[in-house]
PDB file of N, CA and C in Angstrom:
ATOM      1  N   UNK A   1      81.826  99.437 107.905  1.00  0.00           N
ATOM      2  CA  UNK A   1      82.906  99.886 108.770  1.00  0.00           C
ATOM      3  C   UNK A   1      84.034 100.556 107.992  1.00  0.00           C
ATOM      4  N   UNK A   2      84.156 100.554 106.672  1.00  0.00           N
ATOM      5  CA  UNK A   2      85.176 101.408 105.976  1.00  0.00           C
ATOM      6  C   UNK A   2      84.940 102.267 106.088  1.00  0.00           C
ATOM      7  N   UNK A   3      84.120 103.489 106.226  1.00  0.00           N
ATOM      8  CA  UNK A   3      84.274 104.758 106.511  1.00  0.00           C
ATOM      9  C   UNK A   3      84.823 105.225 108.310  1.00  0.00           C
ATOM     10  N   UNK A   4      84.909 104.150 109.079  1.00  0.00           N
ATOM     11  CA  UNK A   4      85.105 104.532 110.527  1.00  0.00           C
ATOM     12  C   UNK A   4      87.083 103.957 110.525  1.00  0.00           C
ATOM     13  N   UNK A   5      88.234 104.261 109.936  1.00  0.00           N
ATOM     14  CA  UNK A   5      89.180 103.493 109.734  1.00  0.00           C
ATOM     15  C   UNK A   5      89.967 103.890 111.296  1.00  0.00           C
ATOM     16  N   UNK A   6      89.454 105.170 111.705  1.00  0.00           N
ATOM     17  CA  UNK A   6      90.180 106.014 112.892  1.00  0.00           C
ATOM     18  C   UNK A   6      89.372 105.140 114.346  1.00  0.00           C
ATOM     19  N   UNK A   7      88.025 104.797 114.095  1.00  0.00           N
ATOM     20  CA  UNK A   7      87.333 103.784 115.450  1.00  0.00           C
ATOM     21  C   UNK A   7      88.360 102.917 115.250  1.00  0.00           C
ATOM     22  N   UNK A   8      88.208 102.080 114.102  1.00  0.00           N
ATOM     23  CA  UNK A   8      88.321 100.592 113.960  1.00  0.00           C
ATOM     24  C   UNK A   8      89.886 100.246 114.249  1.00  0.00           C
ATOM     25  N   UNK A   9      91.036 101.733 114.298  1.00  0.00           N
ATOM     26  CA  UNK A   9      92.116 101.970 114.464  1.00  0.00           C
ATOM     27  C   UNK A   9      92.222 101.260 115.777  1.00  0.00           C
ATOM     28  N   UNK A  10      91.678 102.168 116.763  1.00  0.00           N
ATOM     29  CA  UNK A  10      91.156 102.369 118.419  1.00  0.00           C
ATOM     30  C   UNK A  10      90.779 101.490 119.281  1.00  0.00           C
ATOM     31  N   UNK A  11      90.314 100.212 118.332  1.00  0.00           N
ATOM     32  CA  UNK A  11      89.533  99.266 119.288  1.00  0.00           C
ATOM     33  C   UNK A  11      90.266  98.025 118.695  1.00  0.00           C
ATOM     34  N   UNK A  12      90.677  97.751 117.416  1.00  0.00           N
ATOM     35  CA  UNK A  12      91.243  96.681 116.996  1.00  0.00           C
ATOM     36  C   UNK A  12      92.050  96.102 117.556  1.00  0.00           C
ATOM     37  N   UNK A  13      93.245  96.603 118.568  1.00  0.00           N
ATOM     38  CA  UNK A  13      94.009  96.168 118.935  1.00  0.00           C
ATOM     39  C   UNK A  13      93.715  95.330 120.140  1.00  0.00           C
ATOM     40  N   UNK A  14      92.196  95.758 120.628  1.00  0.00           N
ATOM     41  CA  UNK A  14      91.871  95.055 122.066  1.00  0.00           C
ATOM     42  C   UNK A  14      90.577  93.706 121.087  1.00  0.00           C
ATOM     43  N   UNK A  15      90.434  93.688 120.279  1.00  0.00           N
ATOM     44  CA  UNK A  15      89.489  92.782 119.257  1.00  0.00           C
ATOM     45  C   UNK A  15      90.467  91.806 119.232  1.00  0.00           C
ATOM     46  N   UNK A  16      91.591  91.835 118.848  1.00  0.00           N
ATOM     47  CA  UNK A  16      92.476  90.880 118.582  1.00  0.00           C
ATOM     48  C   UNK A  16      93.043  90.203 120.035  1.00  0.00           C
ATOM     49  N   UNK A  17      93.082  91.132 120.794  1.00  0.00           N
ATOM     50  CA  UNK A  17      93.660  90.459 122.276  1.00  0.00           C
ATOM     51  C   UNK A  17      92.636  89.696 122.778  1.00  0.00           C
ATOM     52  N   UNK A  18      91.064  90.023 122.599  1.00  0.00           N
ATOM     53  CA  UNK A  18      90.794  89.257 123.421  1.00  0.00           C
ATOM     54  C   UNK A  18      90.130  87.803 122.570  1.00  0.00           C
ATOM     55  N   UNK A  19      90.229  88.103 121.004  1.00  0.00           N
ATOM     56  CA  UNK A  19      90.529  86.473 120.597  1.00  0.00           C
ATOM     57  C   UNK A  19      91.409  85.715 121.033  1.00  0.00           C
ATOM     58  N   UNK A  20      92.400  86.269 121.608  1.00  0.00           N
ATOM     59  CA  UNK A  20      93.833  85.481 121.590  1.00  0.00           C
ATOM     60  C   UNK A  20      93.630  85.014 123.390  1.00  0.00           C
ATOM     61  N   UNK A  21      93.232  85.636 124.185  1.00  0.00           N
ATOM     62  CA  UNK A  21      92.648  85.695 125.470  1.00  0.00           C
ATOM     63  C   UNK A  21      91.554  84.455 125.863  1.00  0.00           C
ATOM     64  N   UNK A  22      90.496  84.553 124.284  1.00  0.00           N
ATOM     65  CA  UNK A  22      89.813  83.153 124.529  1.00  0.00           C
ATOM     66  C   UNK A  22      90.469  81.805 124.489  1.00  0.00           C
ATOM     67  N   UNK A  23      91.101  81.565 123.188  1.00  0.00           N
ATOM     68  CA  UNK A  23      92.035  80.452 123.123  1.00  0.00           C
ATOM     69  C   UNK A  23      93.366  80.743 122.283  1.00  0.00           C
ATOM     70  N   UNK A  24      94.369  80.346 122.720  1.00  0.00           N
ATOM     71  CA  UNK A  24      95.610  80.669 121.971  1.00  0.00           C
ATOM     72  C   UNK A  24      95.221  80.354 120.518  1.00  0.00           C
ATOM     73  N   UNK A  25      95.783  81.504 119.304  1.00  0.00           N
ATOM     74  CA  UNK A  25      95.548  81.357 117.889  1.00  0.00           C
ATOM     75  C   UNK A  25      97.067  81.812 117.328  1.00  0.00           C
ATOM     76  N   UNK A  26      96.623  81.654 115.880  1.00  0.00           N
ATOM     77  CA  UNK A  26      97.385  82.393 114.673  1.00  0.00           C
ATOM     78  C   UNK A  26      97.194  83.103 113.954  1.00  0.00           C
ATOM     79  N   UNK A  27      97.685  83.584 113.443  1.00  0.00           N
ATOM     80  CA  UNK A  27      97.362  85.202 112.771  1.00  0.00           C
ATOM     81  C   UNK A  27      96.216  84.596 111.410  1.00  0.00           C
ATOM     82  N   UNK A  28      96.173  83.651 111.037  1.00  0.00           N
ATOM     83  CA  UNK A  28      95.451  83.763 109.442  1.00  0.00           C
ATOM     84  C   UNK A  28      94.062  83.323 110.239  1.00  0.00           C
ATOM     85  N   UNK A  29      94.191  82.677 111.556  1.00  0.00           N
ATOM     86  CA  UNK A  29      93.028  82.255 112.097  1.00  0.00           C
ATOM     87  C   UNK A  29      92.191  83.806 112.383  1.00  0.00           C
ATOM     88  N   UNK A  30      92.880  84.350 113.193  1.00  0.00           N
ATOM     89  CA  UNK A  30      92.830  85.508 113.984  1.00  0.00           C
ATOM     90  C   UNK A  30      91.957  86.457 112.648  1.00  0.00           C
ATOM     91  N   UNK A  31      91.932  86.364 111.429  1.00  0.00           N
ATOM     92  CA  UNK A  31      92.015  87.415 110.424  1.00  0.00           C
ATOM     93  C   UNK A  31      90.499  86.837 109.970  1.00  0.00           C
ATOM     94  N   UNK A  32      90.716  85.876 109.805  1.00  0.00           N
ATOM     95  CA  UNK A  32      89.407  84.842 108.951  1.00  0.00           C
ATOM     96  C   UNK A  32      87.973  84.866 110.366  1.00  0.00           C
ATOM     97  N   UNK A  33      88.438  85.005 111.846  1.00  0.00           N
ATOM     98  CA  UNK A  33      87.508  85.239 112.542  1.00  0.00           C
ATOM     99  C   UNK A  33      87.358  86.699 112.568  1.00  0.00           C
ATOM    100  N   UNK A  34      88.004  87.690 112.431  1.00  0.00           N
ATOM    101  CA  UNK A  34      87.246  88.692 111.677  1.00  0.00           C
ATOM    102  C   UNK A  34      86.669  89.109 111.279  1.00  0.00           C
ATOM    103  N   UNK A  35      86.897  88.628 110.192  1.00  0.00           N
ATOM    104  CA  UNK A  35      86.448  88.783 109.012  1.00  0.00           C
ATOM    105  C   UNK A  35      84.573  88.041 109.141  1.00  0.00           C
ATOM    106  N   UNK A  36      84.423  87.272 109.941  1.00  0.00           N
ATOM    107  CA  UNK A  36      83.527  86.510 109.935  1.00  0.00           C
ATOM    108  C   UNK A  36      82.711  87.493 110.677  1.00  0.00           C
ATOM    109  N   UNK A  37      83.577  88.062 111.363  1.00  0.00           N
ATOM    110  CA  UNK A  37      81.969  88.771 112.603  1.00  0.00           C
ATOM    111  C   UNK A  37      81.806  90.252 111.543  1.00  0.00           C
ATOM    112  N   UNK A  38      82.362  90.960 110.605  1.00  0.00           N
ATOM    113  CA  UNK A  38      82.026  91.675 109.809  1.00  0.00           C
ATOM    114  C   UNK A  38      83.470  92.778 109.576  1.00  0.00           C
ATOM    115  N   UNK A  39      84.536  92.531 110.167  1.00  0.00           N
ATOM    116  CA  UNK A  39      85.962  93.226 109.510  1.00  0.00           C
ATOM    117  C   UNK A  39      85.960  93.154 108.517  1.00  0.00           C
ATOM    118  N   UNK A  40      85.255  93.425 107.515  1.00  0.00           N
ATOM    119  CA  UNK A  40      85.803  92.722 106.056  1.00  0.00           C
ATOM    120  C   UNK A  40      87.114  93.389 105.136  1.00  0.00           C
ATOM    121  N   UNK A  41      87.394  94.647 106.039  1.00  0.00           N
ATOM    122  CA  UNK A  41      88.790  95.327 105.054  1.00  0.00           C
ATOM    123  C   UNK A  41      89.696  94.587 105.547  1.00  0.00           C
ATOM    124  N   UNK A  42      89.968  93.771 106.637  1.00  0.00           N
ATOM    125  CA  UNK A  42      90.878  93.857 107.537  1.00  0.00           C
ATOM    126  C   UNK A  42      91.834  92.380 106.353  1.00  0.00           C
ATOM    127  N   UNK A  43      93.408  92.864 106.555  1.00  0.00           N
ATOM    128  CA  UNK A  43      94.247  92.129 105.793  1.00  0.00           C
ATOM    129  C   UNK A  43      95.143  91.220 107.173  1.00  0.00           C
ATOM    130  N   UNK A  44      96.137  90.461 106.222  1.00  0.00           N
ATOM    131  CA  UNK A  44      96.841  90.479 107.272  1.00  0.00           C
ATOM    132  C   UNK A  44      98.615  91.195 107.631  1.00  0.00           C
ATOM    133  N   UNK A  45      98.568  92.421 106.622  1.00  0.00           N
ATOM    134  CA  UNK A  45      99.302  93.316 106.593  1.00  0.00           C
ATOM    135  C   UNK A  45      98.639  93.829 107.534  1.00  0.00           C
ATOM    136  N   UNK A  46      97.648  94.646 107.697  1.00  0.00           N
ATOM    137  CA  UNK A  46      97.030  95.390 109.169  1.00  0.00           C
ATOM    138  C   UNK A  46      97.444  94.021 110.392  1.00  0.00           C
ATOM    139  N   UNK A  47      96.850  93.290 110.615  1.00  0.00           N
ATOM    140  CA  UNK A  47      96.996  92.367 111.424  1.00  0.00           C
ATOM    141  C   UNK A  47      98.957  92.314 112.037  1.00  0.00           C
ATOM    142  N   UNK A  48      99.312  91.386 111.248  1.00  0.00           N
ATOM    143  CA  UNK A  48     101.070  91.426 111.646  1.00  0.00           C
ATOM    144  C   UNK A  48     101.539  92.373 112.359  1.00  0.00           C
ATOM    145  N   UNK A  49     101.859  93.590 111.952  1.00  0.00           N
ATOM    146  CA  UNK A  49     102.057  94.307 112.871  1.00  0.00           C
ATOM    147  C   UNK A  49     101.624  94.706 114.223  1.00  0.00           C
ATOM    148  N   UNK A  50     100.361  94.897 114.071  1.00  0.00           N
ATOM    149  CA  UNK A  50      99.835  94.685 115.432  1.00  0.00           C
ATOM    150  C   UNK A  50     100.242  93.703 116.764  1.00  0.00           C
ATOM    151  N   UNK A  51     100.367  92.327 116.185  1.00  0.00           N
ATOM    152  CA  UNK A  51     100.571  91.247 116.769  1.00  0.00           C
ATOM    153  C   UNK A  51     101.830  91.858 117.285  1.00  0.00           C
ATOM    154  N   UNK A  52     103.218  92.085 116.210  1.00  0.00           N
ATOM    155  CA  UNK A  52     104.273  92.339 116.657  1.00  0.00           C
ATOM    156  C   UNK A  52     103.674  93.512 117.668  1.00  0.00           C
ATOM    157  N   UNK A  53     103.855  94.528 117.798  1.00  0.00           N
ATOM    158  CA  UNK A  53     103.537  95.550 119.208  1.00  0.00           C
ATOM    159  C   UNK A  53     102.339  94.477 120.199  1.00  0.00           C
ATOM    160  N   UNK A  54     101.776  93.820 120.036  1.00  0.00           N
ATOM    161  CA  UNK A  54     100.993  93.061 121.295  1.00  0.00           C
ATOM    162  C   UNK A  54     102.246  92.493 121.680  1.00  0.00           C
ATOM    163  N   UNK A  55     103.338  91.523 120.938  1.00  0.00           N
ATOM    164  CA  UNK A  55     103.965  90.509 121.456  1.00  0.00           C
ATOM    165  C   UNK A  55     104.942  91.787 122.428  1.00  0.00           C
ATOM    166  N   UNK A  56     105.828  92.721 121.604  1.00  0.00           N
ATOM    167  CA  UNK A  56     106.512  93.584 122.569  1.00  0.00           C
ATOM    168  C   UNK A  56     106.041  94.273 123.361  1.00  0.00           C
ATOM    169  N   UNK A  57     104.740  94.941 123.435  1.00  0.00           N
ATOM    170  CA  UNK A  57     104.123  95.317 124.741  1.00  0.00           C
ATOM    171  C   UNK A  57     104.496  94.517 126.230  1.00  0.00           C
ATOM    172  N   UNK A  58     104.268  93.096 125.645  1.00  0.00           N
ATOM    173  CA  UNK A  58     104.063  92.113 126.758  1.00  0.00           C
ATOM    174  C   UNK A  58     102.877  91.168 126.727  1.00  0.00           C
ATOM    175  N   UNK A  59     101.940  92.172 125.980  1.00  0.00           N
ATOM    176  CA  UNK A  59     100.861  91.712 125.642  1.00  0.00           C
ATOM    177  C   UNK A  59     100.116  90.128 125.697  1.00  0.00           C
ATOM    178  N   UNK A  60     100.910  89.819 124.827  1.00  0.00           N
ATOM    179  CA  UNK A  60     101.085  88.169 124.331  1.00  0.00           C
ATOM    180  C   UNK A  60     102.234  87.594 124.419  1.00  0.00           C
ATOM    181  N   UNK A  61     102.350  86.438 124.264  1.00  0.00           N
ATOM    182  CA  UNK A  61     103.924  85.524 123.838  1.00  0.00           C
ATOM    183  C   UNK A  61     103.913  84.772 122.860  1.00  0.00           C
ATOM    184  N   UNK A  62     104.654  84.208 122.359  1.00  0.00           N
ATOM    185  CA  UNK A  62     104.428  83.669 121.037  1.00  0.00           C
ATOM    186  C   UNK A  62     104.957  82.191 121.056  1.00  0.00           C
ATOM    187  N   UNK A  63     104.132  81.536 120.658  1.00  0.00           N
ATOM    188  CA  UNK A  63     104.612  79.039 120.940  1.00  0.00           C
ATOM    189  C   UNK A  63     104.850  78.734 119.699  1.00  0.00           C
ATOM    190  N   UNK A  64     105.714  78.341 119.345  1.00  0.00           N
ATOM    191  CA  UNK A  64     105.823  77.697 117.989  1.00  0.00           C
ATOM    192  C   UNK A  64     105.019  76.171 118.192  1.00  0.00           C
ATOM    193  N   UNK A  65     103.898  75.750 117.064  1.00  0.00           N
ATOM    194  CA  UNK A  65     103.255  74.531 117.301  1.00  0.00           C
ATOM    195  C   UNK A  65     103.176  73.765 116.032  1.00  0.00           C
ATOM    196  N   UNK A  66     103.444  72.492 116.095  1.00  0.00           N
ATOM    197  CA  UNK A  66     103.534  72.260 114.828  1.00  0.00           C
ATOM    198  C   UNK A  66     102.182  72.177 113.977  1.00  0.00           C
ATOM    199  N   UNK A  67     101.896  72.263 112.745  1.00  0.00           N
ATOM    200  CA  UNK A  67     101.305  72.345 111.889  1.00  0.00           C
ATOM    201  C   UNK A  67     100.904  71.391 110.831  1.00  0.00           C
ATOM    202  N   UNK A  68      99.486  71.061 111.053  1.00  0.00           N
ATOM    203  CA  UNK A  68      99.138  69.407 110.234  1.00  0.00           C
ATOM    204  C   UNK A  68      99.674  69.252 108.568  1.00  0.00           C
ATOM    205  N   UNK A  69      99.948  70.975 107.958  1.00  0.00           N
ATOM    206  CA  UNK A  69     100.331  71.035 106.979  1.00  0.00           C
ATOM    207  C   UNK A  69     101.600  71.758 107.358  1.00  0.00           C
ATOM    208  N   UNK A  70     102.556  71.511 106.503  1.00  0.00           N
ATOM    209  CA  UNK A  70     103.670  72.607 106.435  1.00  0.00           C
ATOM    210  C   UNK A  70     104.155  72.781 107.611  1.00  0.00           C
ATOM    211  N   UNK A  71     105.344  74.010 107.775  1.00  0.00           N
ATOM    212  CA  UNK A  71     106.279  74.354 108.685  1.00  0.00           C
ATOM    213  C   UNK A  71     105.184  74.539 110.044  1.00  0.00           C
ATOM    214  N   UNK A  72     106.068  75.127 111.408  1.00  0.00           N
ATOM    215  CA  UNK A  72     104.983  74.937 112.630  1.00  0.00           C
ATOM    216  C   UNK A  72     104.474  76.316 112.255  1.00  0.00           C
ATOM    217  N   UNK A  73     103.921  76.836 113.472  1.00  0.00           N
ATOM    218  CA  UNK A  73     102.830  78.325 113.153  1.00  0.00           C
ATOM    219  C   UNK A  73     103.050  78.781 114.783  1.00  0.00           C
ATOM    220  N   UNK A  74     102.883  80.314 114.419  1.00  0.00           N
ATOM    221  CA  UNK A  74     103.222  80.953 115.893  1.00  0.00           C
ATOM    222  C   UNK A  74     101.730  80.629 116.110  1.00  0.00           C
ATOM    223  N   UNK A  75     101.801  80.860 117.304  1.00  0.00           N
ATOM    224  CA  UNK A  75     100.639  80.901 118.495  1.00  0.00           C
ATOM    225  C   UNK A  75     100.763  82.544 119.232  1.00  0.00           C
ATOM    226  N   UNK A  76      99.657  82.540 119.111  1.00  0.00           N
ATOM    227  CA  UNK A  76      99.608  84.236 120.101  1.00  0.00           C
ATOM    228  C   UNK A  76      98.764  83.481 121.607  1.00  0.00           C
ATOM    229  N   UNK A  77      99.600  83.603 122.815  1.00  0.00           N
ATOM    230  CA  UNK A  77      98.910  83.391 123.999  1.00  0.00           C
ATOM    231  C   UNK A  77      99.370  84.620 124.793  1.00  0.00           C
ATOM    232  N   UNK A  78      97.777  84.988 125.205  1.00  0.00           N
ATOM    233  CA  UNK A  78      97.360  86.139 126.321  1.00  0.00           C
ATOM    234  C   UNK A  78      98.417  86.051 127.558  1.00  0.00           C
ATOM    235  N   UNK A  79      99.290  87.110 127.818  1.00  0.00           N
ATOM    236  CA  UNK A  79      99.841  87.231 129.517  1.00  0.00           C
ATOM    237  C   UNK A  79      99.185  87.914 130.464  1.00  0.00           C
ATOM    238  N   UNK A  80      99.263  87.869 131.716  1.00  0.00           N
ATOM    239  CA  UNK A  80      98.696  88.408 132.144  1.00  0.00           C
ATOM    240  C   UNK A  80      98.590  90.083 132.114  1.00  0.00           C
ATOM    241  N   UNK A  81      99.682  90.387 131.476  1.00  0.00           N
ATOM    242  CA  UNK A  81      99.856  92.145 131.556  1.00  0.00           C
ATOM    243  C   UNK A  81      98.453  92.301 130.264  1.00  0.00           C
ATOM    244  N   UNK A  82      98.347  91.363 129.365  1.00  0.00           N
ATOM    245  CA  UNK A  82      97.315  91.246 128.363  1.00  0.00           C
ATOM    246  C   UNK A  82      95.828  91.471 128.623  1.00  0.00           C
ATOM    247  N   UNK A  83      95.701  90.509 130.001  1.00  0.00           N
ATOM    248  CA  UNK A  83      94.551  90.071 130.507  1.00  0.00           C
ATOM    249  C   UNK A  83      94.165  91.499 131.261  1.00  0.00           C
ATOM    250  N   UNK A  84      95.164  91.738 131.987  1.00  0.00           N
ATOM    251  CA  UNK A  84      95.186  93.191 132.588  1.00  0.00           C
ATOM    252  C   UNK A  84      94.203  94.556 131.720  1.00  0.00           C
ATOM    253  N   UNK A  85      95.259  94.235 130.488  1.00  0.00           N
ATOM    254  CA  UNK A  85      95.329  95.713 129.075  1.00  0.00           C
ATOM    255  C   UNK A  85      93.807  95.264 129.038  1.00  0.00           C
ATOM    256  N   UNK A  86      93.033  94.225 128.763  1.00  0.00           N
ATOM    257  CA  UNK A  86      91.647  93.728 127.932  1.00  0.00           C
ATOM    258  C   UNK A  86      90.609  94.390 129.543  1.00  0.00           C
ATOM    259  N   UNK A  87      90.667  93.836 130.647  1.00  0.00           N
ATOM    260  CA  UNK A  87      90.054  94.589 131.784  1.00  0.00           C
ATOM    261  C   UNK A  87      90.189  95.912 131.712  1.00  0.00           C
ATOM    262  N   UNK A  88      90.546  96.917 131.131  1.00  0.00           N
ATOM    263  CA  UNK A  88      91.197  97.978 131.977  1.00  0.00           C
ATOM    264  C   UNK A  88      89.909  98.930 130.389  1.00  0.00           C
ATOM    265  N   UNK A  89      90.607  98.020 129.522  1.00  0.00           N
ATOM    266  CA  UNK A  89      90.109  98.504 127.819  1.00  0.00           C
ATOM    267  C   UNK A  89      88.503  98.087 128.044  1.00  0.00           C
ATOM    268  N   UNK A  90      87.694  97.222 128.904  1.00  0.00           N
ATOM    269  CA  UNK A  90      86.950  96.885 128.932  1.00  0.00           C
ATOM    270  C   UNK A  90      85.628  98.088 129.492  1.00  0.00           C
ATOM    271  N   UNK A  91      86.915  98.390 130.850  1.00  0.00           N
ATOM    272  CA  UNK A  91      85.518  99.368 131.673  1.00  0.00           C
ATOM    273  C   UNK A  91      85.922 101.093 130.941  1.00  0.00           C
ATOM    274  N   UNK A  92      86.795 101.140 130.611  1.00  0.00           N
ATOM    275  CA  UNK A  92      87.060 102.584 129.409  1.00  0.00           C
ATOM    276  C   UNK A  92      85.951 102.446 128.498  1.00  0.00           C
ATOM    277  N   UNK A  93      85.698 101.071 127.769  1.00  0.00           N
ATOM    278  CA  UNK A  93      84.831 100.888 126.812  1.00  0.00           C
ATOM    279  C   UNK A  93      83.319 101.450 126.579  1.00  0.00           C
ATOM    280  N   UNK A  94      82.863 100.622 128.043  1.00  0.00           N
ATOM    281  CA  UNK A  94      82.036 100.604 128.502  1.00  0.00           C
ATOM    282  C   UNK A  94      81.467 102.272 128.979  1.00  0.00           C
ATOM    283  N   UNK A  95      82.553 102.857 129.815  1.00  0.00           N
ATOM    284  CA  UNK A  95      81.956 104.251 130.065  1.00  0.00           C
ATOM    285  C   UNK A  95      82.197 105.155 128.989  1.00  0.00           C
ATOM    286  N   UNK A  96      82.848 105.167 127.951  1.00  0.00           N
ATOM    287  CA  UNK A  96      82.516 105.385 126.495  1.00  0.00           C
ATOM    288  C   UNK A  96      81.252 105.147 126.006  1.00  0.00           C
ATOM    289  N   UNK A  97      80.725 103.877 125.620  1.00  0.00           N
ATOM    290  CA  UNK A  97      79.939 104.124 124.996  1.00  0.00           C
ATOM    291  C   UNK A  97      78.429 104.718 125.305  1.00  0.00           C
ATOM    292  N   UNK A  98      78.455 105.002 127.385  1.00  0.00           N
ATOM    293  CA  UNK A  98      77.181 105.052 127.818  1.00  0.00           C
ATOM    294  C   UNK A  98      77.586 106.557 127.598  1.00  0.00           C
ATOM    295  N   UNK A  99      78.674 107.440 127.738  1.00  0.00           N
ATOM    296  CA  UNK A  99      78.562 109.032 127.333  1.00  0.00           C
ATOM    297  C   UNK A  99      78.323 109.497 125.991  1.00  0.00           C
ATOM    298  N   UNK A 100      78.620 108.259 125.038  1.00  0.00           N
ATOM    299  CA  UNK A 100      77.826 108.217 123.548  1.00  0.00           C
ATOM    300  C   UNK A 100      76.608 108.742 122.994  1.00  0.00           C
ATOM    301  N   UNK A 101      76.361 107.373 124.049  1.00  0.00           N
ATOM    302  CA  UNK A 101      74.681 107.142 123.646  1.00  0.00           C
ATOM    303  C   UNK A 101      73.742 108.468 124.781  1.00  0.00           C
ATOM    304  N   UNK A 102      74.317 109.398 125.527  1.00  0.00           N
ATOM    305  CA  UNK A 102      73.609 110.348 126.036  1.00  0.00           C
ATOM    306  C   UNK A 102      74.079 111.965 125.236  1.00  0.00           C
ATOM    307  N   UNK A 103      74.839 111.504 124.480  1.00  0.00           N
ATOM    308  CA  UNK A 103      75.093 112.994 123.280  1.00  0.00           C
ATOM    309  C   UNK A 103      73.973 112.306 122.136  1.00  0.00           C
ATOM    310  N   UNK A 104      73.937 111.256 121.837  1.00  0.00           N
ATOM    311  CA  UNK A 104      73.290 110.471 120.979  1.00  0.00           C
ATOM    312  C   UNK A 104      71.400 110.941 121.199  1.00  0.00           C
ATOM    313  N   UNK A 105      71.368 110.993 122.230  1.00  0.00           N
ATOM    314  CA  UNK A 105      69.777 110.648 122.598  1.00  0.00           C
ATOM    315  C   UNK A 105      69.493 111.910 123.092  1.00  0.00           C
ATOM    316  N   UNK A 106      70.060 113.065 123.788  1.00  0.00           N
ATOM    317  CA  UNK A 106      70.156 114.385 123.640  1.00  0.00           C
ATOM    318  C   UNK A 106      69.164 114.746 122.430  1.00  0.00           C
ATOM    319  N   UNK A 107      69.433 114.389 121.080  1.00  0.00           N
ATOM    320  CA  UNK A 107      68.855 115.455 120.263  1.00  0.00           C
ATOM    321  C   UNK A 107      68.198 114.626 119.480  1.00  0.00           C
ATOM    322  N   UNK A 108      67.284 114.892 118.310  1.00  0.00           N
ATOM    323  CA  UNK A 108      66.715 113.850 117.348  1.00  0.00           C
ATOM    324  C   UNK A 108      67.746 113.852 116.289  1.00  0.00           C
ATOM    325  N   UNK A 109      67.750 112.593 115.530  1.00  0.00           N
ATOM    326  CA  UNK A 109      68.893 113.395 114.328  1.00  0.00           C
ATOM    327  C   UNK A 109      68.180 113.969 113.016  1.00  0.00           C
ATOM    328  N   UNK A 110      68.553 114.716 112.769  1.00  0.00           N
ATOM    329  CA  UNK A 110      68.185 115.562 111.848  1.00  0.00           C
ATOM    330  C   UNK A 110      68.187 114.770 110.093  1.00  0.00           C
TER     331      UNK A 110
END
């Protein structure tokens, strides 16, 4: 995925919402499940910011919870304007990738 930085631009922001959509998280959580399904550039300098524009969008809200180690930790929980943005990003997605895959299958690749 390092050569696609302009996709991974495009879609990341709805990757992260709808972790946060499954169960309220934190950003180092949020980064490390990532990273797990195959983000592997992804920091959490890319990450932070993002969060900040999800939280001011409306996107999300943010819980302070305390923390078994150390100080508490924000929480990113989904609002509904969130839940909204992830539906809306969902069926865009979707009719994206089926006009893809018919430029895709159009021709053999060379």
């Amino acid at each position: 995925m390092e050569n696609n930085a302009q996709l991974l631009k495009g879609v990341l922001e709805y990757c992260v919402l709808k972790l946060i959509a499954q169960e309220p998280t934190y950003g180092y959580e949020i980064v490390m499940h990532l990273k797990q399904v195959g983000f592997s550039d992804l920091s959490e300098s890319t990450l932070y910011p993002l969060l900040l524009r999800l939280e001011q969008q409306g996107k999300v809200t943010v819980e302070r919870r305390p923390s078994p180690k150390g100080p508490s930790r924000k929480y990113y929980v989904v609002t509904k304007e969130g839940r909204q943005a992830l539906l809306e990003f969902r069926q865009d997605w979707s009719q994206l990738c089926q006009l893809v895959e018919k430029i895709f299958k159009e021709e053999p690749d060379e």
